[in-house]
PDB file of N, CA and C in Angstrom:
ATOM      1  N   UNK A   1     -21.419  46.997  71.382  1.00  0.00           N
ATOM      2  CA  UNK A   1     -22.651  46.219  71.496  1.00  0.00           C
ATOM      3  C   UNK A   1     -23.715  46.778  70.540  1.00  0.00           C
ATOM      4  N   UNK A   2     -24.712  45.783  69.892  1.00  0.00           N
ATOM      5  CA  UNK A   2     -25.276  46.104  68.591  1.00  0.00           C
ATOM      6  C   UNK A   2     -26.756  46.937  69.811  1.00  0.00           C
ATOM      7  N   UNK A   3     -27.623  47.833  69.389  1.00  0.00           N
ATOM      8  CA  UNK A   3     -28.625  48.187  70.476  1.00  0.00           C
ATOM      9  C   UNK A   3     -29.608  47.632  69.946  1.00  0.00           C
ATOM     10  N   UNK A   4     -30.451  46.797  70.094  1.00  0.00           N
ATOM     11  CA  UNK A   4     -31.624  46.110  69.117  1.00  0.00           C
ATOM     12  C   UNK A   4     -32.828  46.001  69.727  1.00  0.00           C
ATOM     13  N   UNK A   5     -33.792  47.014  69.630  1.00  0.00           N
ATOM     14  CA  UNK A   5     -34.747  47.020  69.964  1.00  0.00           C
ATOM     15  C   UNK A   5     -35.887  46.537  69.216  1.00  0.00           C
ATOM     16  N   UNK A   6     -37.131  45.832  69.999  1.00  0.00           N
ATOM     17  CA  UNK A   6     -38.195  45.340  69.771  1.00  0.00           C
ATOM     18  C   UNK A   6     -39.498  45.812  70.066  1.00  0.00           C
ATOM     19  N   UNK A   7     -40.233  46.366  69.179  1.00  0.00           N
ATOM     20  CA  UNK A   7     -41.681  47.111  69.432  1.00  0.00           C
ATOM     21  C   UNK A   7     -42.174  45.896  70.304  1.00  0.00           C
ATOM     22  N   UNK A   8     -43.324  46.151  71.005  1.00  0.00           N
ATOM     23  CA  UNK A   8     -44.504  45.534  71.348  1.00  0.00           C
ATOM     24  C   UNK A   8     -45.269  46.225  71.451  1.00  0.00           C
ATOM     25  N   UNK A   9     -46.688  45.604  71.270  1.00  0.00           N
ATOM     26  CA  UNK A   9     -48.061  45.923  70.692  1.00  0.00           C
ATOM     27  C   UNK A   9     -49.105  45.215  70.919  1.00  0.00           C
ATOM     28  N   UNK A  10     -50.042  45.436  70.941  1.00  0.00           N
ATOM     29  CA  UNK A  10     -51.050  44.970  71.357  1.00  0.00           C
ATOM     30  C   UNK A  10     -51.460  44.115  70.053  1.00  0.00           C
ATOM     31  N   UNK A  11     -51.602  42.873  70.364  1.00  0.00           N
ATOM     32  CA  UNK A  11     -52.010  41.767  69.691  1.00  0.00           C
ATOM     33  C   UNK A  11     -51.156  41.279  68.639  1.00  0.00           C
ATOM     34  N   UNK A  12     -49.758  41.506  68.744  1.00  0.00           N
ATOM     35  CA  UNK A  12     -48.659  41.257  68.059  1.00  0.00           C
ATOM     36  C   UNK A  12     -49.004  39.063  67.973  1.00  0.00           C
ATOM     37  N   UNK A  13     -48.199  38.669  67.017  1.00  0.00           N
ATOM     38  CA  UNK A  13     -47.864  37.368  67.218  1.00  0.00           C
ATOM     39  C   UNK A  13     -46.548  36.913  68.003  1.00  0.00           C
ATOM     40  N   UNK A  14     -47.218  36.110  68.880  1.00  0.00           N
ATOM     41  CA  UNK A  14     -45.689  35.615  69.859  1.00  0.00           C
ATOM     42  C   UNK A  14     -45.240  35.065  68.789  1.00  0.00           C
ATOM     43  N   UNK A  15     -45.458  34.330  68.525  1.00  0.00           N
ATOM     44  CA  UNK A  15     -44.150  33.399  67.154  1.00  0.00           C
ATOM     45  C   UNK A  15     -43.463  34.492  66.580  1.00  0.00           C
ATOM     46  N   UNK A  16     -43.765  35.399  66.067  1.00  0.00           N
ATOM     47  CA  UNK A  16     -42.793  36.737  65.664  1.00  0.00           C
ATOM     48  C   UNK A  16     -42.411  37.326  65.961  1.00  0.00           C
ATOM     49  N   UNK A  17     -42.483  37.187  67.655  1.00  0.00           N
ATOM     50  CA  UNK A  17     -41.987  37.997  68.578  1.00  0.00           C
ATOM     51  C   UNK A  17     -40.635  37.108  69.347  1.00  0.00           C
ATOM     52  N   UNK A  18     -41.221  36.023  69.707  1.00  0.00           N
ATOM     53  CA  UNK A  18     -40.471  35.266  70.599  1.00  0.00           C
ATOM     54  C   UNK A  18     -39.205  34.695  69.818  1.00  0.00           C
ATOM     55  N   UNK A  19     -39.020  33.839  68.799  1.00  0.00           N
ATOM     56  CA  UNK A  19     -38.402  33.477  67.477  1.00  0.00           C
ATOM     57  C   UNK A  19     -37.535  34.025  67.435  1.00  0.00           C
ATOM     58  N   UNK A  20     -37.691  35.498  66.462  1.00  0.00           N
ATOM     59  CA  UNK A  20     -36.378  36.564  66.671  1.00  0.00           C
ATOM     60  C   UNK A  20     -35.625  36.776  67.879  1.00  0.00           C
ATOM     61  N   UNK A  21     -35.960  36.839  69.122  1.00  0.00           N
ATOM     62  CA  UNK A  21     -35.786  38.019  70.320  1.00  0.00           C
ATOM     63  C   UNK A  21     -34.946  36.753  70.881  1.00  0.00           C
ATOM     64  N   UNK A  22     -35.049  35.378  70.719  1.00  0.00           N
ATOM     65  CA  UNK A  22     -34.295  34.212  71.335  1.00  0.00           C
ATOM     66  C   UNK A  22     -32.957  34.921  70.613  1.00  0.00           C
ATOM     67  N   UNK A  23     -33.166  34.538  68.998  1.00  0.00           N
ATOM     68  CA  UNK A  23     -31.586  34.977  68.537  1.00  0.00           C
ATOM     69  C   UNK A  23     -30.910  36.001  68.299  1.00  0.00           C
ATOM     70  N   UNK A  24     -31.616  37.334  69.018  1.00  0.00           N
ATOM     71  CA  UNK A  24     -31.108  38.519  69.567  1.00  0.00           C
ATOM     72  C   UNK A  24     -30.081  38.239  70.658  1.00  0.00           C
ATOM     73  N   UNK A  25     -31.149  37.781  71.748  1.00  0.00           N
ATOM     74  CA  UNK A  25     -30.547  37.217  72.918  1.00  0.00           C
ATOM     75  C   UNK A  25     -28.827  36.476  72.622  1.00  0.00           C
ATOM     76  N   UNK A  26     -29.217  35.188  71.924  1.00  0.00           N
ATOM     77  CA  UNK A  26     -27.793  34.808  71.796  1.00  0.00           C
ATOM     78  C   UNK A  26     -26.673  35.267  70.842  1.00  0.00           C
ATOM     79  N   UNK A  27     -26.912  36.100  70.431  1.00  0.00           N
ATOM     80  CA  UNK A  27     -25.848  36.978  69.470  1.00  0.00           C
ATOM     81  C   UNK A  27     -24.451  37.196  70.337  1.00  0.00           C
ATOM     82  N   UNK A  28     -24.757  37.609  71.350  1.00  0.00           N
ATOM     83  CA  UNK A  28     -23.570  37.640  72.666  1.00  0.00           C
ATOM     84  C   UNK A  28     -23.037  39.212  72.558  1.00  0.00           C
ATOM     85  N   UNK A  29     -23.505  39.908  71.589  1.00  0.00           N
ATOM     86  CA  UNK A  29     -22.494  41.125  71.031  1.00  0.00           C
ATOM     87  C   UNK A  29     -23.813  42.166  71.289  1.00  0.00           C
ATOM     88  N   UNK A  30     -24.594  42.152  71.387  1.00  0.00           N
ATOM     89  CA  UNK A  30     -26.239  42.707  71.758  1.00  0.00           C
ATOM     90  C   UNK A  30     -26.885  43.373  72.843  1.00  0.00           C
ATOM     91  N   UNK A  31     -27.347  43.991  72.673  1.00  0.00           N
ATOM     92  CA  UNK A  31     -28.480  44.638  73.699  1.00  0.00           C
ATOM     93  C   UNK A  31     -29.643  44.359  73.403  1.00  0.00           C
ATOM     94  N   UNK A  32     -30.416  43.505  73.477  1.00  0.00           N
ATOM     95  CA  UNK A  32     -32.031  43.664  72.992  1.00  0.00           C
ATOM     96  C   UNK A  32     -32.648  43.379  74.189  1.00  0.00           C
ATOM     97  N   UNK A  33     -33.635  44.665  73.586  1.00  0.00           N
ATOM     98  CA  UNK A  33     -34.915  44.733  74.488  1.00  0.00           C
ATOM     99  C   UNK A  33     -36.255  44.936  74.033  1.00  0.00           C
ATOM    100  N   UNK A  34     -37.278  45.799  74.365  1.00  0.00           N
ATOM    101  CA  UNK A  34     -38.439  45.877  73.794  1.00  0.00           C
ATOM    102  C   UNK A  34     -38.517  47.107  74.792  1.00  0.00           C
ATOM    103  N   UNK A  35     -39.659  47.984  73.364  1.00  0.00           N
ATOM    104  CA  UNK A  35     -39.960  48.956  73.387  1.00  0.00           C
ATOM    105  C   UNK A  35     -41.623  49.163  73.254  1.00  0.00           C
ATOM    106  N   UNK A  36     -41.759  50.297  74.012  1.00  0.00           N
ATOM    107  CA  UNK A  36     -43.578  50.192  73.672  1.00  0.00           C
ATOM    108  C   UNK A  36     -44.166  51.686  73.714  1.00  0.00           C
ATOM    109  N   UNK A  37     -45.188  52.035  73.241  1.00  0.00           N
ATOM    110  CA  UNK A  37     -46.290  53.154  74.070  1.00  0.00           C
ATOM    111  C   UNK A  37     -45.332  53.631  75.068  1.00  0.00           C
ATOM    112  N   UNK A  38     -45.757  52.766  75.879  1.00  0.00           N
ATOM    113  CA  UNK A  38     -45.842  52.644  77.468  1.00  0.00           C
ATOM    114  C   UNK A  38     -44.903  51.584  77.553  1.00  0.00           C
ATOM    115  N   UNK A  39     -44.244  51.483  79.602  1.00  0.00           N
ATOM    116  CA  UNK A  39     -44.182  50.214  79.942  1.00  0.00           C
ATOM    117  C   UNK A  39     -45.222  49.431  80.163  1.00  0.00           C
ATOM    118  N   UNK A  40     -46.344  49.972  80.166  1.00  0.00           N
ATOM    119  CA  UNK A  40     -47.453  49.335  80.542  1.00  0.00           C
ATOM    120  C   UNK A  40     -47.251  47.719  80.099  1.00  0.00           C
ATOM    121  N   UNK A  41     -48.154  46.816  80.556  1.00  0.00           N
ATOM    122  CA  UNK A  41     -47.890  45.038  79.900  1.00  0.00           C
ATOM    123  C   UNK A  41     -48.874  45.310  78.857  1.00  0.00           C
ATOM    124  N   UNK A  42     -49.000  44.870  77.539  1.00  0.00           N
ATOM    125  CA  UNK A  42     -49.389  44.656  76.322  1.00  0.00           C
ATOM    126  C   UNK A  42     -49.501  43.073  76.110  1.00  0.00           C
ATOM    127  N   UNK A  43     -50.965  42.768  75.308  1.00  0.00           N
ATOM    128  CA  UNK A  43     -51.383  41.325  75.281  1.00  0.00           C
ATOM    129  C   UNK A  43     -50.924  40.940  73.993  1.00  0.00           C
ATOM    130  N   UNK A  44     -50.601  39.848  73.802  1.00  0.00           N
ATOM    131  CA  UNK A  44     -50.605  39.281  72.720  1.00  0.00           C
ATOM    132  C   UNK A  44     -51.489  38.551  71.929  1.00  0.00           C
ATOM    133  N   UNK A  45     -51.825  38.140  70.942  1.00  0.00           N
ATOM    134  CA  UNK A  45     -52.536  37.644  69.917  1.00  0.00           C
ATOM    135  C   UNK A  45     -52.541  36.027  70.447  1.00  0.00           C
ATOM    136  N   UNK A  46     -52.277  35.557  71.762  1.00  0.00           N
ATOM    137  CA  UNK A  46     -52.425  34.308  72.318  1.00  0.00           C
ATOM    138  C   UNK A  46     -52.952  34.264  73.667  1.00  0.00           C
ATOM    139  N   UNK A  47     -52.654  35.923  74.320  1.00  0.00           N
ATOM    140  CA  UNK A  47     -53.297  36.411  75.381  1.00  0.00           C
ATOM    141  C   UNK A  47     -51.910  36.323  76.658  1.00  0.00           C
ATOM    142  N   UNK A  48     -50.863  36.535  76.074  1.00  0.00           N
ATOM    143  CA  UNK A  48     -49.504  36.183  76.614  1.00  0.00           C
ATOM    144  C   UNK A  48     -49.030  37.887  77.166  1.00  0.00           C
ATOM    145  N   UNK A  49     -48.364  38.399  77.982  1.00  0.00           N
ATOM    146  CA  UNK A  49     -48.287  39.707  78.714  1.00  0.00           C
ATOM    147  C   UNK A  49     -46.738  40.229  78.408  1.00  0.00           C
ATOM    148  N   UNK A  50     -46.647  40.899  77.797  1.00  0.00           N
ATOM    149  CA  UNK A  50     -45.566  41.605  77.612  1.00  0.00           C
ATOM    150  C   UNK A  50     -45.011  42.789  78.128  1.00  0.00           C
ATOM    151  N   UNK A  51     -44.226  43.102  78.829  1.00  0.00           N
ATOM    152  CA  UNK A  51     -43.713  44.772  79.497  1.00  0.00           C
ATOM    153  C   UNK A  51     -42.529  44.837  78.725  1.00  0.00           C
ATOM    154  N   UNK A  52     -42.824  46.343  78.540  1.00  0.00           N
ATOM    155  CA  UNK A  52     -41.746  46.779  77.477  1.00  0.00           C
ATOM    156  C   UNK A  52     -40.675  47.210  78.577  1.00  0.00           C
ATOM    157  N   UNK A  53     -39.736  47.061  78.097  1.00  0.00           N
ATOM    158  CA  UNK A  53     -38.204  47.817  78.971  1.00  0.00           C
ATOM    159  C   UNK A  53     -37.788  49.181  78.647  1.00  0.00           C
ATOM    160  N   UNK A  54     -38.041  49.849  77.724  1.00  0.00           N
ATOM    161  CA  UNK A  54     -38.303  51.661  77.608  1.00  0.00           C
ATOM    162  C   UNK A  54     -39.568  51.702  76.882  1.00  0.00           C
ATOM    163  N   UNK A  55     -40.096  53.012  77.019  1.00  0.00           N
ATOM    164  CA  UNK A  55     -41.310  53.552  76.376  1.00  0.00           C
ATOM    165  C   UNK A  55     -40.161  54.324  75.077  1.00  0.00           C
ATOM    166  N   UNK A  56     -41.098  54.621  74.668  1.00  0.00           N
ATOM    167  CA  UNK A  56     -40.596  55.555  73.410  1.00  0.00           C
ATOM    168  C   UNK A  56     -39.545  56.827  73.881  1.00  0.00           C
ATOM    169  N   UNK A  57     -39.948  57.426  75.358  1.00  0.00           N
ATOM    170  CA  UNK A  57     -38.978  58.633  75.602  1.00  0.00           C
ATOM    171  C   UNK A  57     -37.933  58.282  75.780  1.00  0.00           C
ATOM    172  N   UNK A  58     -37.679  56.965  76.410  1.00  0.00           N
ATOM    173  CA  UNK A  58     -36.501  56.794  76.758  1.00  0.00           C
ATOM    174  C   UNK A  58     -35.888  55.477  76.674  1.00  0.00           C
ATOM    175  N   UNK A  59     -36.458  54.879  75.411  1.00  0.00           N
ATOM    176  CA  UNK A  59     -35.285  54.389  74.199  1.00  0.00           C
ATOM    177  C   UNK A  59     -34.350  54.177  73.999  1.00  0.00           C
ATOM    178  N   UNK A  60     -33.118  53.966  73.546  1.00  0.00           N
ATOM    179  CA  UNK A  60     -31.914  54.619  73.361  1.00  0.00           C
ATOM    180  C   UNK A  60     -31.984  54.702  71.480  1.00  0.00           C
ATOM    181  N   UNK A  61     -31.727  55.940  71.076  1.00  0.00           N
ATOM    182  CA  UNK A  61     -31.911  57.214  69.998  1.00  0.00           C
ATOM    183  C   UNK A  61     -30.557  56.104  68.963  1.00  0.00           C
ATOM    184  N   UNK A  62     -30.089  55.325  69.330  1.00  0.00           N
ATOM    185  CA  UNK A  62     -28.491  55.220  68.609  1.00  0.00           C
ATOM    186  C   UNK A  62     -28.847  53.245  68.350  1.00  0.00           C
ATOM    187  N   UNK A  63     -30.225  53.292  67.662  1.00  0.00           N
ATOM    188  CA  UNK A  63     -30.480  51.642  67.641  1.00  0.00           C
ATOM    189  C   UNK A  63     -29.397  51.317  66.529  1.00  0.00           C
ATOM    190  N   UNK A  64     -29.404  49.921  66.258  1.00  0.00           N
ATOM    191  CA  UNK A  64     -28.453  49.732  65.055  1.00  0.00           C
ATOM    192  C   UNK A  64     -29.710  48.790  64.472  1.00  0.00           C
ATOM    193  N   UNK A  65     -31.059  48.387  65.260  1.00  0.00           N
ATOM    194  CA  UNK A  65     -32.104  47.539  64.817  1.00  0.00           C
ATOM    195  C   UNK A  65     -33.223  48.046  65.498  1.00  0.00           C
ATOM    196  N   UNK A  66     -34.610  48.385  65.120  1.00  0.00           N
ATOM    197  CA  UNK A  66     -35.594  48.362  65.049  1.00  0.00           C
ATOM    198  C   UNK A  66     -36.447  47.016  64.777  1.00  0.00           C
ATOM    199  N   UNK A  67     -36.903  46.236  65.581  1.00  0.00           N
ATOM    200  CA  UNK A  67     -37.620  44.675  65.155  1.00  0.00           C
ATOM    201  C   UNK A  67     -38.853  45.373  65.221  1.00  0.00           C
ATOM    202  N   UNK A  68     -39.579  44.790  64.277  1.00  0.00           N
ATOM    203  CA  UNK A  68     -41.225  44.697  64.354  1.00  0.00           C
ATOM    204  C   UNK A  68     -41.829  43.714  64.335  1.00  0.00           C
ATOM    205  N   UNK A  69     -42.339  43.017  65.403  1.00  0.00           N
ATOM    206  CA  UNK A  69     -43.152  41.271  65.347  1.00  0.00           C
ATOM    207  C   UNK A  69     -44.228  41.920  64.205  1.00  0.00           C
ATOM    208  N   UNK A  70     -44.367  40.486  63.402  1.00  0.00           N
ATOM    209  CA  UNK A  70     -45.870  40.745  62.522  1.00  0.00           C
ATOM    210  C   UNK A  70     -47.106  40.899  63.863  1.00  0.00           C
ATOM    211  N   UNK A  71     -48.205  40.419  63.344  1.00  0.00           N
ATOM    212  CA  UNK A  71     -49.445  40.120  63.315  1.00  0.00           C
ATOM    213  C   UNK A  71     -50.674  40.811  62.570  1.00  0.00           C
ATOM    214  N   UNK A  72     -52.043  40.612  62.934  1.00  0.00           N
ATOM    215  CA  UNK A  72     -52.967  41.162  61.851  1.00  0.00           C
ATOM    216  C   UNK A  72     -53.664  42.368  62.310  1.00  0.00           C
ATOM    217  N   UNK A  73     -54.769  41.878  63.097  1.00  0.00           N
ATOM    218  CA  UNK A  73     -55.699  43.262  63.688  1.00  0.00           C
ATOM    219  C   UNK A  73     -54.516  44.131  64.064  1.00  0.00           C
ATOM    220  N   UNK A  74     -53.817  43.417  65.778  1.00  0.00           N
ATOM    221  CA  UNK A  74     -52.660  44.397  66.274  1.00  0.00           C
ATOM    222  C   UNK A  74     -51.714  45.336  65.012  1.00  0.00           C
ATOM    223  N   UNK A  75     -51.288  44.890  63.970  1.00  0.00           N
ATOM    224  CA  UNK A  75     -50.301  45.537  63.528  1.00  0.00           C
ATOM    225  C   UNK A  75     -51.158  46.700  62.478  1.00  0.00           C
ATOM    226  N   UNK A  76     -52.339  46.396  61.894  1.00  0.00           N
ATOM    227  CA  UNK A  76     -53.198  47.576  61.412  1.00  0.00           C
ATOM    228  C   UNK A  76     -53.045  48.418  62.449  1.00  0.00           C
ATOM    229  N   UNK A  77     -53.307  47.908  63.407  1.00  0.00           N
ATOM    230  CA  UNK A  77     -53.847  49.405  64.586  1.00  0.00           C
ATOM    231  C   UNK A  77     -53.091  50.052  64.719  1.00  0.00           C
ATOM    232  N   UNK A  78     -51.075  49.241  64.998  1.00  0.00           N
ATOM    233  CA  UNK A  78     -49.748  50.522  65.031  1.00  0.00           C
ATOM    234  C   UNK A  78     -49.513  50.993  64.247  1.00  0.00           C
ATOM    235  N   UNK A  79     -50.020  50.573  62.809  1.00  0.00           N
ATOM    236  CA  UNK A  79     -49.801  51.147  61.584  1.00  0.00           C
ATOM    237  C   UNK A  79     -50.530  52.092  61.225  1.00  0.00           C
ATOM    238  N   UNK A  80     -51.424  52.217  61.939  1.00  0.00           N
ATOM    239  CA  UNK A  80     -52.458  53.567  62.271  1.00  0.00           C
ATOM    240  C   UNK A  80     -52.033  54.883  63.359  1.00  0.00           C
ATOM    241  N   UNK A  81     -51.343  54.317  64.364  1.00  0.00           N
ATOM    242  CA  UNK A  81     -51.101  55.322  65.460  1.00  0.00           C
ATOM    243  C   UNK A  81     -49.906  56.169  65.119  1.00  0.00           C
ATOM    244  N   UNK A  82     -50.194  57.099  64.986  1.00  0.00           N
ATOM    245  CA  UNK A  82     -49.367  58.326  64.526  1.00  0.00           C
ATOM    246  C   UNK A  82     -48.153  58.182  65.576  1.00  0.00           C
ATOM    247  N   UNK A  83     -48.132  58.123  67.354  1.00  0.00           N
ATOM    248  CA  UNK A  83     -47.095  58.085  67.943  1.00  0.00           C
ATOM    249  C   UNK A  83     -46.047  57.025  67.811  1.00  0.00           C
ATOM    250  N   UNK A  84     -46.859  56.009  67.445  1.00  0.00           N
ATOM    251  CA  UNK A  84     -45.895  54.631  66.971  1.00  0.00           C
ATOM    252  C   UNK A  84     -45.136  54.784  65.875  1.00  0.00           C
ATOM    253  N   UNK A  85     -45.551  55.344  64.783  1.00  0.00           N
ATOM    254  CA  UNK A  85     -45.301  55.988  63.264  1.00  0.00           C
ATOM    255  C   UNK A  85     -44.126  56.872  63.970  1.00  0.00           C
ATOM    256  N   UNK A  86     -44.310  57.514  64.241  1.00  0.00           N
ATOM    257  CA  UNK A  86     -42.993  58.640  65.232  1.00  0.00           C
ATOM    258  C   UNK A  86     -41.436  57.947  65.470  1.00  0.00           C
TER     259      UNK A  86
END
């Protein structure tokens, strides 16, 4: 199974989020989930609530994909945070 994880972020775009993560989903051969900070719920750039399914500690280390949804303000700001950068 491919492990394909998905950041979420605060003020990410659902269209760049949701889009991909459908045809993650139907790949059939897959694991995708989403990853965050926190599990905490994270808003989106439409005001839509997202909970991540691991935080960063506990991840799984052996991805075969890293997704990053675009967006604008939100994605300056992870592109700023040193733990996200990590």
């Amino acid at each position: 199974m491919l492990q394909i994880a998905t950041l979420i972020y605060p003020a990410m775009f659902d269209l760049d989020l949701v889009g991909p993560q459908t045809f993650f989903q139907r790949l059939g051969n897959a694991n995708a989930f989403y990853v965050g900070k926190s599990r905490a719920p994270v808003t989106s750039d439409l005001g839509v609530s997202y909970s991540a399914h691991h935080d960063f500690e506990s991840c799984p280390k052996d991805l075969d994909i890293l997704f990053v949804p675009g967006g604008l303000k939100g994605t300056t700001a992870a592109m700023r945070d040193g733990e996200t950068l990590d």
